[in-house]
Protein backbone atom coordinates (compact mmCIF):
# COMPACT_ATOMS: atom_id res chain seq x y z
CA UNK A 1 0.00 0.00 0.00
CA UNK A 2 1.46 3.35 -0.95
CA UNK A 3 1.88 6.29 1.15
CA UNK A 4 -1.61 8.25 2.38
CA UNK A 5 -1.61 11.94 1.52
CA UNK A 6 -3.88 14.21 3.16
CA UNK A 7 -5.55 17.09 1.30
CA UNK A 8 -8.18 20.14 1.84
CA UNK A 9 -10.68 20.15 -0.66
CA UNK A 10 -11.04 23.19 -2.15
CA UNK A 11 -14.88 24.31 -1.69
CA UNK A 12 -15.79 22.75 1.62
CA UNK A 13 -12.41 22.22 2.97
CA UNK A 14 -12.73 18.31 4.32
CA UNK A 15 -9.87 17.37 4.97
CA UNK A 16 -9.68 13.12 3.20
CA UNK A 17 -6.55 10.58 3.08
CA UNK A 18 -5.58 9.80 -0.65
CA UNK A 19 -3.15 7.60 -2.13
CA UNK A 20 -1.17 9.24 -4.85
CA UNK A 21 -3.37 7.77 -7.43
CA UNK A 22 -6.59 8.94 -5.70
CA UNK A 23 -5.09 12.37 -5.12
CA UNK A 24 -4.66 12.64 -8.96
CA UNK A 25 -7.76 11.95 -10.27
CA UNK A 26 -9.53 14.44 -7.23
CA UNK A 27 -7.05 17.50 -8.73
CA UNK A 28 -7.95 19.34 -11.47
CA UNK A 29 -6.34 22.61 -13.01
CA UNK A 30 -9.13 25.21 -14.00
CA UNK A 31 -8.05 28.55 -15.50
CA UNK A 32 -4.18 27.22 -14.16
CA UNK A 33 -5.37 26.98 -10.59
CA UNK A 34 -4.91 23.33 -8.77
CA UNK A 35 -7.38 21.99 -7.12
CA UNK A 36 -8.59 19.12 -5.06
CA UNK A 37 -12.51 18.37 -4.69
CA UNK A 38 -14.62 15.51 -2.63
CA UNK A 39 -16.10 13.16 -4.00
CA UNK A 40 -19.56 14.76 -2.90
CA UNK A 41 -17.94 18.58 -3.92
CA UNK A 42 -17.28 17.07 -7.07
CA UNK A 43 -20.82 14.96 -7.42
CA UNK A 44 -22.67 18.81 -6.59
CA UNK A 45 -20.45 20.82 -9.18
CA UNK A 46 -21.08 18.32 -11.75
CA UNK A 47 -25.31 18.29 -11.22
CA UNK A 48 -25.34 22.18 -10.85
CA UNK A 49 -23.39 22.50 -14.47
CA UNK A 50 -25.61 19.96 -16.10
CA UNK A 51 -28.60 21.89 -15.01
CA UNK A 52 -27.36 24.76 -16.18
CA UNK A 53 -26.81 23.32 -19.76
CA UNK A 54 -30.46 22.27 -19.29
CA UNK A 55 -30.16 18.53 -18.57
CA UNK A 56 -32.78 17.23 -17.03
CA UNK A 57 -33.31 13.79 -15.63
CA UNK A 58 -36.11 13.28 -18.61
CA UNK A 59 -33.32 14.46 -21.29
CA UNK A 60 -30.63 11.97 -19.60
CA UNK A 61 -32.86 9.00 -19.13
CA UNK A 62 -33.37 9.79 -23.07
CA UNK A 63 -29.79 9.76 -23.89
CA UNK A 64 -29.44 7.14 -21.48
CA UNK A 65 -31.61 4.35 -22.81
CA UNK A 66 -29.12 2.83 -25.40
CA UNK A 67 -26.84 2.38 -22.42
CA UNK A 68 -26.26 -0.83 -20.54
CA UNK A 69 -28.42 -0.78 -16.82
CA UNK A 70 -25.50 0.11 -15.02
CA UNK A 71 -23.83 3.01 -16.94
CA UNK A 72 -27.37 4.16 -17.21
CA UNK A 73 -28.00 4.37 -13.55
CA UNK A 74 -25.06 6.21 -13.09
CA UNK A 75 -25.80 9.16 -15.60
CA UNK A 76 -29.83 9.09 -14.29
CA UNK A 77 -28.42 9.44 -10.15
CA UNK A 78 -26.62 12.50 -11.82
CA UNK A 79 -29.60 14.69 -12.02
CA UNK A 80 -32.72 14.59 -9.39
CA UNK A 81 -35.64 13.32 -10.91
CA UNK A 82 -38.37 16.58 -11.87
């Protein structure tokens, strides 16, 4: 097991454990700026810019139904049902 690394997410500033894989995949660089977001930070920035690109739950389960059950699930618990 590698080493843990500890770091502050950037909007709600929870402090989580990461491996150094982990830690990569939570960073992102957005207009050059570094930063580190939850898993639930992440989960709420995501829904709020879908919404405001207008996609609904009934627009997603559209797109969604040529998906397999599983991958469709997980783009429908994206965006509360209307």
């Amino acid at each position: 097991m590698g080493k843990i690394l500890n770091a502050a997410c950037s909007i709600c500033g929870n402090v989580s454990g990461y491996d150094k894989d982990s830690l990569k995949a939570s960073t992102w660089i957005i207009n050059g700026c570094k930063i580190v977001l939850c898993i639930p930070c992440e989960d709420d920035l995501l829904k709020k810019m879908l919404e405001s690109r207008g996609l609904t739950h009934k627009r997603i389960r559209a797109i969604a139904d040529c998906l397999m059950s599983d991958e469709a699930n997980d783009l429908l618990d994206l965006i509360p049902e209307d």
